[in-house]
N, C-alpha and C. Protein backbone atom coordinates (compact mmCIF):
# COMPACT_ATOMS: atom_id res chain seq x y z
N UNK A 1 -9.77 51.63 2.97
CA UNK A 1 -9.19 50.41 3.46
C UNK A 1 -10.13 49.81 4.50
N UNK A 2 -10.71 48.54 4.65
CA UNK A 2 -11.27 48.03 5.01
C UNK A 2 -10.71 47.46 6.66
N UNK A 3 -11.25 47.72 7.67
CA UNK A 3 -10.48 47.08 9.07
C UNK A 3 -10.90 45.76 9.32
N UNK A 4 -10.16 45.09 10.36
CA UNK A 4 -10.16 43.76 9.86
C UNK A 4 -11.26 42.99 11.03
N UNK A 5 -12.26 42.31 10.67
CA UNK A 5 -13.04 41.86 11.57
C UNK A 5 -12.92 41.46 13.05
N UNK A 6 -13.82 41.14 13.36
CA UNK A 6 -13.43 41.67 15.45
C UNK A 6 -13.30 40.17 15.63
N UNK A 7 -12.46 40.14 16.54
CA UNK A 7 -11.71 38.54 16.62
C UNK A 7 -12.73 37.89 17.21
N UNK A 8 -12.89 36.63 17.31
CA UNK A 8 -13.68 35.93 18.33
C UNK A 8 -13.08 35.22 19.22
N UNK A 9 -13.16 34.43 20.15
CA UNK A 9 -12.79 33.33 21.30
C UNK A 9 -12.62 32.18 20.48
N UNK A 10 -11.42 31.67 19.49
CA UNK A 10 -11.53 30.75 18.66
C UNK A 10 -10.54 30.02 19.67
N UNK A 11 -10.51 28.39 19.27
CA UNK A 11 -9.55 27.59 19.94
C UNK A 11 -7.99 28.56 19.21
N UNK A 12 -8.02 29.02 18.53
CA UNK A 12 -6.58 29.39 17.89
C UNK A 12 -6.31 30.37 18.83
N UNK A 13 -6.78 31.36 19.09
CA UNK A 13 -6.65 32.80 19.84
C UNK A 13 -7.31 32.52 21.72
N UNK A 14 -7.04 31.73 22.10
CA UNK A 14 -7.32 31.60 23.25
C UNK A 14 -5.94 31.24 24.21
N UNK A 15 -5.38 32.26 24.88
CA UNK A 15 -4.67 31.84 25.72
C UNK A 15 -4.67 31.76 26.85
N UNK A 16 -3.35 30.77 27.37
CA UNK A 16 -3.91 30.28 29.06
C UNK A 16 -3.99 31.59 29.92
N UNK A 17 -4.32 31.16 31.36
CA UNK A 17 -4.99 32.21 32.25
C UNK A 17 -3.38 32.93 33.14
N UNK A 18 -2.40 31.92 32.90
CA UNK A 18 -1.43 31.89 33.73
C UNK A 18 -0.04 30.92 33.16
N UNK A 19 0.85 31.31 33.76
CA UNK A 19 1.99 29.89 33.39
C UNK A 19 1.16 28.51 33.92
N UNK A 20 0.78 28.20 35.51
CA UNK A 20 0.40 27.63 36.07
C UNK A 20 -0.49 26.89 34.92
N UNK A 21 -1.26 27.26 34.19
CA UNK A 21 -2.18 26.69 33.65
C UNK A 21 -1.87 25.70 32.51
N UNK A 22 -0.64 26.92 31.97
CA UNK A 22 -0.15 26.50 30.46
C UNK A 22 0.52 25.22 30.98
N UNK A 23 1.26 25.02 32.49
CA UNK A 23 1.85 23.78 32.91
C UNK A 23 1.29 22.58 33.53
N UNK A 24 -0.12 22.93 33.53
CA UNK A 24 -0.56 22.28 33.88
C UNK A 24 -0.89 21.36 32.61
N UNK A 25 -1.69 22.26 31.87
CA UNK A 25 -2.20 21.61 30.75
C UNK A 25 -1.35 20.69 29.54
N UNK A 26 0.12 21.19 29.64
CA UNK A 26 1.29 20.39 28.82
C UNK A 26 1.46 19.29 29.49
N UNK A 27 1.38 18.71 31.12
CA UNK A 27 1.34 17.38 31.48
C UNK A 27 0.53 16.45 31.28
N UNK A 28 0.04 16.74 30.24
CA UNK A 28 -1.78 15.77 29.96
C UNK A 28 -0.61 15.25 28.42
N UNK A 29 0.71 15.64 28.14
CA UNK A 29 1.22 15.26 27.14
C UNK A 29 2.24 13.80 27.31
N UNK A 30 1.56 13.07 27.41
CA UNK A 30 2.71 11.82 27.77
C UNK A 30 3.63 12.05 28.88
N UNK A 31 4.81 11.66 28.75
CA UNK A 31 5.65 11.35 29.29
C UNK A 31 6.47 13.43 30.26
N UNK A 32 5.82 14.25 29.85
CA UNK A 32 5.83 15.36 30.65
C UNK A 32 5.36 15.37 32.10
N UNK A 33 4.02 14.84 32.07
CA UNK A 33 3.42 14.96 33.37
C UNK A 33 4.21 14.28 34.51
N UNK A 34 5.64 13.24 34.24
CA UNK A 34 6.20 13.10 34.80
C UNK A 34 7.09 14.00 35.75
N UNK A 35 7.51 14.76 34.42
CA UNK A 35 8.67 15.82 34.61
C UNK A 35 7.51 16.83 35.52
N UNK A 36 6.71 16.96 34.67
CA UNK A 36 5.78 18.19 35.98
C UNK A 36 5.61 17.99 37.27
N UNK A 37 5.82 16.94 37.70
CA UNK A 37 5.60 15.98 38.98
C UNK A 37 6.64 16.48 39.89
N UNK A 38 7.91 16.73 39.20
CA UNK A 38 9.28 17.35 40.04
C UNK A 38 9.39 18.62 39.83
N UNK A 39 9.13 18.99 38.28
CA UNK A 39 9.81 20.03 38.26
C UNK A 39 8.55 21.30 38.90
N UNK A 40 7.36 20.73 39.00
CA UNK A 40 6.27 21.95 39.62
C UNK A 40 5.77 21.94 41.32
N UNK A 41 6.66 21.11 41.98
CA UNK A 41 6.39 20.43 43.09
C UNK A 41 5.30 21.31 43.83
N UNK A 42 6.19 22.31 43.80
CA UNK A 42 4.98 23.63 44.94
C UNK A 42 4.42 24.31 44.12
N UNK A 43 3.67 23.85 43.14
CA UNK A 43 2.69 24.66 42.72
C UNK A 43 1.37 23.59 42.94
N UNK A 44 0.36 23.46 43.22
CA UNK A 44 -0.64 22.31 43.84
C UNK A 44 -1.83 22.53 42.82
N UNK A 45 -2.06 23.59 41.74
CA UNK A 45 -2.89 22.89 40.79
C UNK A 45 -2.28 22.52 39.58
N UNK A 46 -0.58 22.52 39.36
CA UNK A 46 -0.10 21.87 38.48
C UNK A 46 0.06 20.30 38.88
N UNK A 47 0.21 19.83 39.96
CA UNK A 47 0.23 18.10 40.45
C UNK A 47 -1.19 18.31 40.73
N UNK A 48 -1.88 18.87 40.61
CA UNK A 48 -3.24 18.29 40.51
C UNK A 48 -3.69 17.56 39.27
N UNK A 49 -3.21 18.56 38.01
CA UNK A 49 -3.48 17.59 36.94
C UNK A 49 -2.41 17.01 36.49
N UNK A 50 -1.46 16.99 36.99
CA UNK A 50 -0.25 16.08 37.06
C UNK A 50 -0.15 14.96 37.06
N UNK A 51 -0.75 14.78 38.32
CA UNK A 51 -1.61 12.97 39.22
C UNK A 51 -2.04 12.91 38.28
N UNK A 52 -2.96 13.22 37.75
CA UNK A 52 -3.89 12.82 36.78
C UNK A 52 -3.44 12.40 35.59
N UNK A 53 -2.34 12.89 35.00
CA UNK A 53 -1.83 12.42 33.60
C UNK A 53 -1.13 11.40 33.53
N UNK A 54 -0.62 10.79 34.99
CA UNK A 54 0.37 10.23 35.09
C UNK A 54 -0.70 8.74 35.45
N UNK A 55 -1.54 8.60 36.23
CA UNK A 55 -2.55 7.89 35.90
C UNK A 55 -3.00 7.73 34.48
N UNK A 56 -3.08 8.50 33.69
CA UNK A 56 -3.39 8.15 32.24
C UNK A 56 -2.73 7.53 31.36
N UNK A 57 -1.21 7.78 31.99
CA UNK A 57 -0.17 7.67 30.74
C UNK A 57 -0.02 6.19 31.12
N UNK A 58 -0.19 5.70 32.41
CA UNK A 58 -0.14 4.48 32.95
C UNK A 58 -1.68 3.74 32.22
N UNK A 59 -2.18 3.64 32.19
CA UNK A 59 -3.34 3.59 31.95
C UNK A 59 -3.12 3.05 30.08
N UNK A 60 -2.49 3.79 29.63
CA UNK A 60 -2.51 4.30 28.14
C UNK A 60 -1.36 3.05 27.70
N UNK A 61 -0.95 2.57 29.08
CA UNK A 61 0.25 1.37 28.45
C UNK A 61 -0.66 0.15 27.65
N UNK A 62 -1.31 0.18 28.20
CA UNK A 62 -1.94 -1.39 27.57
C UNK A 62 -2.52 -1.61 26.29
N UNK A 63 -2.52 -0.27 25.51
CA UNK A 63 -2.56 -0.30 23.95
C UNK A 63 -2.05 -1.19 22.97
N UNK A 64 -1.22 -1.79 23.61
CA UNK A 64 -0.32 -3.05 22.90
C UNK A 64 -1.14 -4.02 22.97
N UNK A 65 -2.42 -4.71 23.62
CA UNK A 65 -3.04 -5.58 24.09
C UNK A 65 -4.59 -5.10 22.47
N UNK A 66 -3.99 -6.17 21.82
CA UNK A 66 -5.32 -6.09 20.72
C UNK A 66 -6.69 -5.73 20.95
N UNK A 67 -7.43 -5.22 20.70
CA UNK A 67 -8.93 -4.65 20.52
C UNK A 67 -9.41 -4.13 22.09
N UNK A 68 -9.08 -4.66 23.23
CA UNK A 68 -9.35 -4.11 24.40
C UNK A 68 -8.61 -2.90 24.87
N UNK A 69 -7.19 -3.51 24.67
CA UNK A 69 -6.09 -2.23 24.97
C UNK A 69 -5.91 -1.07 24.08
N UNK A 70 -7.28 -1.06 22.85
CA UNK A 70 -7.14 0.32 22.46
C UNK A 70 -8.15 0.85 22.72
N UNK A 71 -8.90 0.03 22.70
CA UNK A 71 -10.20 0.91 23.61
C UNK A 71 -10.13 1.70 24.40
N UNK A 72 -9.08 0.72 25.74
CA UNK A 72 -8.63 1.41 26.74
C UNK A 72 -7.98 2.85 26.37
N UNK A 73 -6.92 2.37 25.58
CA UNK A 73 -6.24 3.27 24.99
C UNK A 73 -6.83 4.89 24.52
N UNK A 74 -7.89 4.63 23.63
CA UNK A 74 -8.39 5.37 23.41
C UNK A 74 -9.31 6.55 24.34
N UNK A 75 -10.20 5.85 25.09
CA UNK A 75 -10.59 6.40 26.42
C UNK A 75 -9.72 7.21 27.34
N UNK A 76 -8.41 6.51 27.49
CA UNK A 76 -7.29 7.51 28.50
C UNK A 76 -6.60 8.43 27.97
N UNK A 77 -6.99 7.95 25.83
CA UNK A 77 -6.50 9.70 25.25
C UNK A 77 -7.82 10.79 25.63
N UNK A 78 -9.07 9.83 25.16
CA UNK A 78 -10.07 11.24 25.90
C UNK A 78 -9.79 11.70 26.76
N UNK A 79 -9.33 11.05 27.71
CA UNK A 79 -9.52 11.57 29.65
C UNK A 79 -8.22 12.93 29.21
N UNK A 80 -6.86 12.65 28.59
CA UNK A 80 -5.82 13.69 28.26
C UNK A 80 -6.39 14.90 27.71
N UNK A 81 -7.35 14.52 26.97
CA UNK A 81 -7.40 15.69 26.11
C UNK A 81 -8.49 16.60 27.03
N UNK A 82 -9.66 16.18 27.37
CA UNK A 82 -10.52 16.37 28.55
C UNK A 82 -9.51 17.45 29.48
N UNK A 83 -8.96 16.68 30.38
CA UNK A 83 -7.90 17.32 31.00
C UNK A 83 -7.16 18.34 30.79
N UNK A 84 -6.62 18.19 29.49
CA UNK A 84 -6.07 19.15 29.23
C UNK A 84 -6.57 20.68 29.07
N UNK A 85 -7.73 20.17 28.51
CA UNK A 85 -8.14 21.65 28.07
C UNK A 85 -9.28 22.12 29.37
N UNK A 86 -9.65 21.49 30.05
CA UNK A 86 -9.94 21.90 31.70
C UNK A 86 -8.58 22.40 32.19
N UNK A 87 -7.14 22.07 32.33
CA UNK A 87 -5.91 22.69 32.44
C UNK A 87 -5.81 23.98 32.27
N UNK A 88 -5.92 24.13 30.68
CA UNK A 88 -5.59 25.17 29.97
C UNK A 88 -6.54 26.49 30.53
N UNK A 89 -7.83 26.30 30.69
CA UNK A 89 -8.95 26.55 31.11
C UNK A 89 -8.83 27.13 32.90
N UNK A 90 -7.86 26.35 33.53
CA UNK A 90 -7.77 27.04 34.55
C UNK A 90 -8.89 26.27 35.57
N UNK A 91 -9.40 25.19 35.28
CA UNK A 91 -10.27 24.29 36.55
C UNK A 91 -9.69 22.88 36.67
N UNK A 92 -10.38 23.15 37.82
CA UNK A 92 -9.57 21.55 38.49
C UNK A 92 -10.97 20.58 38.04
N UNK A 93 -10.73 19.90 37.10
CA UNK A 93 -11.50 19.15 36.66
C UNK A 93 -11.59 17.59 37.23
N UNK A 94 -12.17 16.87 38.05
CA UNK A 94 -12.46 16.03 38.76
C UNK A 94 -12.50 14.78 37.19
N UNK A 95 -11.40 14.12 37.05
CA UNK A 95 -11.72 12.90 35.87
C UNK A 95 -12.27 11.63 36.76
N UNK A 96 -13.31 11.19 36.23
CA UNK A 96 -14.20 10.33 37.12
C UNK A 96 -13.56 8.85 36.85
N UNK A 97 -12.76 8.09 37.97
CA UNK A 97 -12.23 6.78 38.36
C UNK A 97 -10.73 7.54 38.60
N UNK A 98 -10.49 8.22 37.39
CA UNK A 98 -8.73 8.69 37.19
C UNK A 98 -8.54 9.65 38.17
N UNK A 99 -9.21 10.56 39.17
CA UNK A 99 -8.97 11.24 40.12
C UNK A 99 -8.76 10.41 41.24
N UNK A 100 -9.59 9.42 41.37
CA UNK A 100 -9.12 8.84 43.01
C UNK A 100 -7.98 7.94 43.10
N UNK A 101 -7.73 7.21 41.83
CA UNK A 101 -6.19 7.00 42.03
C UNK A 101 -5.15 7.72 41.96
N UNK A 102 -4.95 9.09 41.53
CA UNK A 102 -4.14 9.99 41.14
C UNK A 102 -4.08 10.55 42.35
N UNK A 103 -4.97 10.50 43.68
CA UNK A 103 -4.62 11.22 45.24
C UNK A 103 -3.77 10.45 45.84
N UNK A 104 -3.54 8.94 45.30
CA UNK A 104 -2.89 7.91 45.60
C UNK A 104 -1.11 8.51 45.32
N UNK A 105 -0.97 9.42 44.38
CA UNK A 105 0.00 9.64 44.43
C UNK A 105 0.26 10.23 45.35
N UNK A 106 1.96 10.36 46.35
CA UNK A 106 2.25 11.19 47.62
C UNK A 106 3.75 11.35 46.62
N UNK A 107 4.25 13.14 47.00
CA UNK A 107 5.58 13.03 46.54
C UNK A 107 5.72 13.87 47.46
């Protein structure tokens, strides 16, 4: 019987470092990073990328606006996905314009 090859570090088999992380990284999902905003209050690298999604998701409104607003659009899904998987990853990933308004948030 043949044993079964040695796993690698695939996106499939990679899990987060922590809850913290896994919650962090699910607020890069729309309308969550809201809820993460309250429901993770005292944890400070989950509203780290918290701010940040919530800047995006704001950001991500203007998709309705023909050929510019998906551009936009499109760009503030990169910045999510970016984010996210810096989240998942466990670093505080600095998103360049979308971080300094996101300190703007105070809760």
């Amino acid at each position: 019987m043949d044993t079964p090859p040695e796993q690698k570090n695939t996106p499939s088999n990679i899990q987060p470092k922590s809850d913290s992380h896994l919650m962090a990284a699910v607020s890069y999902v729309w309308l969550l990073a809201i809820v993460m905003l309250f429901v993770k209050r005292d944890d400070k690298f989950v509203q780290f990328h918290a701010k940040q999604a919530v800047v995006l998701l704001i950001i991500s409104l203007v998709t309705f606006i023909p050929v510019i607003g998906w551009l936009i659009g499109f760009v503030a899904f990169i910045g999510m996905v970016i984010g996210f998987i810096n989240a998942w990853q466990g670093k505080e990933y600095q998103i360049p314009l979308i971080y300094g308004w996101s300190q703007k948030i105070n809760l």
